[in-house]
N, C-alpha and C. Protein backbone atom coordinates (compact mmCIF):
# COMPACT_ATOMS: atom_id res chain seq x y z
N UNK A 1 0.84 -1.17 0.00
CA UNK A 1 0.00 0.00 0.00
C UNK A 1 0.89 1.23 0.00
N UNK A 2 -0.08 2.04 -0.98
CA UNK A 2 1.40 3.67 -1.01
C UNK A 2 0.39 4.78 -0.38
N UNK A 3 1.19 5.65 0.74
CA UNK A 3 0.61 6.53 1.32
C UNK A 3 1.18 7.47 0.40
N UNK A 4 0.41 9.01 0.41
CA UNK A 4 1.08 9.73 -0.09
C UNK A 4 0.68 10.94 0.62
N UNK A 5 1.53 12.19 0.44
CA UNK A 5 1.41 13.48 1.41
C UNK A 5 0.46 14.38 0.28
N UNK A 6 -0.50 15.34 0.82
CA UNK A 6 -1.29 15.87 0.26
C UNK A 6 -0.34 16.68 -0.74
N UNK A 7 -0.82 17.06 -1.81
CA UNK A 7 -0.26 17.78 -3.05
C UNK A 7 -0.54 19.63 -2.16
N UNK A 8 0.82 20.34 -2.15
CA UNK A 8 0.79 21.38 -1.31
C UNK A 8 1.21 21.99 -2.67
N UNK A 9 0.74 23.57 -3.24
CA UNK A 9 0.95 24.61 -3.79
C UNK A 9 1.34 25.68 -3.38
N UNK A 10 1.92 26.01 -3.98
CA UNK A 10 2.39 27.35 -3.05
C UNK A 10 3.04 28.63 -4.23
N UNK A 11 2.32 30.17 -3.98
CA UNK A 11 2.80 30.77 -5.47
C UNK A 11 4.13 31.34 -4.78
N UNK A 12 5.48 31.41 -5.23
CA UNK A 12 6.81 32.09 -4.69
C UNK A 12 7.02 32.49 -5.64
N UNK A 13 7.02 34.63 -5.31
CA UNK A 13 7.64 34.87 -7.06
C UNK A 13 7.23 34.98 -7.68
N UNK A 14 5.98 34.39 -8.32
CA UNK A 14 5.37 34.43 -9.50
C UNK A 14 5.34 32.95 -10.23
N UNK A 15 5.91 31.94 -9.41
CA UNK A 15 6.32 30.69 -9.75
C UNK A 15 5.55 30.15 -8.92
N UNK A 16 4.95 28.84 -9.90
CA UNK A 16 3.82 27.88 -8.49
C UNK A 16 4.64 26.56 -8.40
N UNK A 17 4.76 26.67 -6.99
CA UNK A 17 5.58 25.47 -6.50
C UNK A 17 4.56 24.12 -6.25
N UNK A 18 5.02 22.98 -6.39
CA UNK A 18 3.89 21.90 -6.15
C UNK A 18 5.21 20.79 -5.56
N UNK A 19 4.69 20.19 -4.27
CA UNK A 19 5.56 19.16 -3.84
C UNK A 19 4.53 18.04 -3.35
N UNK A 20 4.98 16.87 -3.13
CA UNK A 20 4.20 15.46 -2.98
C UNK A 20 5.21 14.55 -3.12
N UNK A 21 4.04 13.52 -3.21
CA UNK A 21 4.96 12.01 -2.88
C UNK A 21 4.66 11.89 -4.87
N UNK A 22 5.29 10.97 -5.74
CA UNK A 22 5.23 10.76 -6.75
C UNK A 22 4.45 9.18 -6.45
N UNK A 23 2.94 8.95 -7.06
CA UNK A 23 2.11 8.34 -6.36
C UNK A 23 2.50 7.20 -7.94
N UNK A 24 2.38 7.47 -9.20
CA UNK A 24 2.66 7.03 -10.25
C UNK A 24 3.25 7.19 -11.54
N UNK A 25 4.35 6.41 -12.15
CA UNK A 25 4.74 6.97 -13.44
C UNK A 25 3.97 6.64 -14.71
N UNK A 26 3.77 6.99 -15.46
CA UNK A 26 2.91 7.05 -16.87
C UNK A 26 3.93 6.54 -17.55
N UNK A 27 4.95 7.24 -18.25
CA UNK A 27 6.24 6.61 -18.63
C UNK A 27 7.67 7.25 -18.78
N UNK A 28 8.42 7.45 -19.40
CA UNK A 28 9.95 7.83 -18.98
C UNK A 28 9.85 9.73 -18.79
N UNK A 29 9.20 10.30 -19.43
CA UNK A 29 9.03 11.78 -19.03
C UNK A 29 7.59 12.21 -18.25
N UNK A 30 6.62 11.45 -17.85
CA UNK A 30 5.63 11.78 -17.44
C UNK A 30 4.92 11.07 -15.97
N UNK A 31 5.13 11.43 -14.95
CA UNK A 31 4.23 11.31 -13.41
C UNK A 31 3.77 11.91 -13.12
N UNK A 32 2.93 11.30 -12.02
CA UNK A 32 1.85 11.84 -11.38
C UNK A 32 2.47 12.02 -10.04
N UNK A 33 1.85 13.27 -9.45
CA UNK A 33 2.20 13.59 -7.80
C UNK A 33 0.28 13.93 -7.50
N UNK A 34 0.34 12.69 -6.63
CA UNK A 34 -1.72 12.67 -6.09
C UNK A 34 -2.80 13.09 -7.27
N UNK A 35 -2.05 12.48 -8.46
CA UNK A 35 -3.37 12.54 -9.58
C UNK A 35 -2.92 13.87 -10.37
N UNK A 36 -2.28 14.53 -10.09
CA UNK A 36 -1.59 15.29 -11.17
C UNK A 36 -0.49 14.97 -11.59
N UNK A 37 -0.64 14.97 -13.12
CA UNK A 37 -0.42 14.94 -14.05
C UNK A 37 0.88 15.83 -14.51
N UNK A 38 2.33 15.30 -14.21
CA UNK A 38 3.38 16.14 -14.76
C UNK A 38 4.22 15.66 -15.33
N UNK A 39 4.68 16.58 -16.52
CA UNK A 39 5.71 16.34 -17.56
C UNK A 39 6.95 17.21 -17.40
N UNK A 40 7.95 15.99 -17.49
CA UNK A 40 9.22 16.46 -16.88
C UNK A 40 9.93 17.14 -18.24
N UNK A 41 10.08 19.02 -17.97
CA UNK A 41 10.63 19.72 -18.94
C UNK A 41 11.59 19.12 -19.78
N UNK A 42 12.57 19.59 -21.01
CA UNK A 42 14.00 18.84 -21.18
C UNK A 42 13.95 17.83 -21.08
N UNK A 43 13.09 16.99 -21.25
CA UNK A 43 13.36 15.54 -21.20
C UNK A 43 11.69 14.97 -22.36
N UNK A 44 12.65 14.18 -23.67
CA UNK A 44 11.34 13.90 -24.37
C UNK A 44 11.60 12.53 -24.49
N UNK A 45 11.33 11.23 -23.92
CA UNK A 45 11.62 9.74 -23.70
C UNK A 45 10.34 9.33 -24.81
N UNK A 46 11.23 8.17 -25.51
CA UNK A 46 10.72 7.73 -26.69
C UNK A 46 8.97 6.90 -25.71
N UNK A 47 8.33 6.70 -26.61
CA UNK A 47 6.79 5.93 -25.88
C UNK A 47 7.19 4.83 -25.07
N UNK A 48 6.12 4.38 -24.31
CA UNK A 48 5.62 3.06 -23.84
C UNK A 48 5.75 2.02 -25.18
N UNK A 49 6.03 1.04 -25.15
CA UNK A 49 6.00 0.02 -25.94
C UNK A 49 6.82 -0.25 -26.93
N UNK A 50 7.83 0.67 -27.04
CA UNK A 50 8.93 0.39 -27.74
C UNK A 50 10.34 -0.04 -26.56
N UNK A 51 11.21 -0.57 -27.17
CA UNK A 51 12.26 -1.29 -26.01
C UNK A 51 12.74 0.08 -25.59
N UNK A 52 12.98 1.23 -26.15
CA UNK A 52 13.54 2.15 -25.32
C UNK A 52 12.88 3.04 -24.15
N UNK A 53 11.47 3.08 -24.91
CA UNK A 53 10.35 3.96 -23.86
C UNK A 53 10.34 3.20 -23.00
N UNK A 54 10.04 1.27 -22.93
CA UNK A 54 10.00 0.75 -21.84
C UNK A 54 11.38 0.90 -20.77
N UNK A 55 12.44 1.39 -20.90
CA UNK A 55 13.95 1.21 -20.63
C UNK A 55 13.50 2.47 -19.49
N UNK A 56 12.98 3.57 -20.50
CA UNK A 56 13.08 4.82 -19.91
C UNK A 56 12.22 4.95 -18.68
N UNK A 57 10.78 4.42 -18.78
CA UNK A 57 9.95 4.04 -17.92
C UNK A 57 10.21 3.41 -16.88
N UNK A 58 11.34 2.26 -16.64
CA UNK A 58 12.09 1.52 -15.52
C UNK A 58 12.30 2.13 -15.17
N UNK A 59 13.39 3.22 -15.75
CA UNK A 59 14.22 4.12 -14.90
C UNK A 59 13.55 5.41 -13.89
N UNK A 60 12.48 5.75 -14.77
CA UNK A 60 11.57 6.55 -13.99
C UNK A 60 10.90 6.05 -12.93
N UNK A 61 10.59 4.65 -12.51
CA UNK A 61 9.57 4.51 -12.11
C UNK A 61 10.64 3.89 -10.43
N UNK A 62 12.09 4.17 -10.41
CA UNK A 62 12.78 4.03 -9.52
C UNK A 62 12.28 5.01 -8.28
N UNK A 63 11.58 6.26 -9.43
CA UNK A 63 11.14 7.37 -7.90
C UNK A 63 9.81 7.47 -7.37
N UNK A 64 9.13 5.92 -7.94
CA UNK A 64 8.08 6.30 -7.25
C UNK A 64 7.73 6.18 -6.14
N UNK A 65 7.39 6.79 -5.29
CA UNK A 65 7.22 6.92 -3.76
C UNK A 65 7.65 7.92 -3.16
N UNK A 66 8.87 8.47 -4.04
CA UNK A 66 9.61 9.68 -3.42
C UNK A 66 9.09 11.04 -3.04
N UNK A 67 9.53 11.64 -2.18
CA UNK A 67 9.28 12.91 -1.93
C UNK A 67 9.47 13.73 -3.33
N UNK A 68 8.66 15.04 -3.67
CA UNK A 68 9.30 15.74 -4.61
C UNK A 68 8.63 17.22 -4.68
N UNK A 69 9.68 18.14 -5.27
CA UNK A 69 9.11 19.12 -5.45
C UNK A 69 9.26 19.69 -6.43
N UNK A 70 8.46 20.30 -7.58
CA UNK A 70 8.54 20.67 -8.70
C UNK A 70 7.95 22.38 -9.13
N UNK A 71 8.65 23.10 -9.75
CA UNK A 71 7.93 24.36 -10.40
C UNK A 71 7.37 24.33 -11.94
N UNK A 72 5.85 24.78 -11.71
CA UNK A 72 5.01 24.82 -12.54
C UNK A 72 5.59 25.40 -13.25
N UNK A 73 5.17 25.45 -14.82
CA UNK A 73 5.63 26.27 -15.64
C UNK A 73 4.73 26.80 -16.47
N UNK A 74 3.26 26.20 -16.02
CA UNK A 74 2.40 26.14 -17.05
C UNK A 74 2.06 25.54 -18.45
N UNK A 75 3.38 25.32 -18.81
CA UNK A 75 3.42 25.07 -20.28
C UNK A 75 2.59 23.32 -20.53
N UNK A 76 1.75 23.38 -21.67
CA UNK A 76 1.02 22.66 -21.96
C UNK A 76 1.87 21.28 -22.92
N UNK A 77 1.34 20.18 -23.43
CA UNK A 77 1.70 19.36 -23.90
C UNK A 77 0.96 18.45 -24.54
C-alpha cells in the first residue's frame, strides 16, 4: 500500500511550486504527484511500448514513492 502526502501549492515569485509524494509513473518523461499529471521539462523519452520507452519508464519509475518538489511552468503538452 502507497501513502502519499497531500499535493501542497504554493505561489513564490510568480512561480507555483507543487511538492508530494510521486504516487505514479505514466512513462519515462511523465508522473503523477496525487493525480496530477506532470511532464518532466527537457526531457522527451521515446513511448511506452517500444524497447527504449520501456527502458526509460524503468528508470523513472525508480522514484516512485519519493518525496518531490517541482515548479510549474504552465506550459502545456
Amino acid at each position: 500500500m502507497m501513502l502519499s502526502l497531500p499535493v501542497m501549492a504554493q505561489d513564490v515569485n510568480n512561480t507555483t511550486m507543487l511538492s508530494g509524494t510521486i504516487a505514479h509513473v505514466r512513462d519515462g518523461d511523465t508522473i503523477e504527484v496525487d493525480g496530477v499529471a506532470i511532464r518532466l521539462s527537457a526531457l522527451d523519452c521515446p513511448e511506452n511500448g517500444t524497447r527504449k520507452g520501456n527502458q526509460a519508464t524503468k528508470v523513472a519509475q525508480q522514484f516512485q514513492g519519493s518525496q518531490t518538489q517541482f515548479e510549474l511552468t504552465g506550459a502545456k503538452t
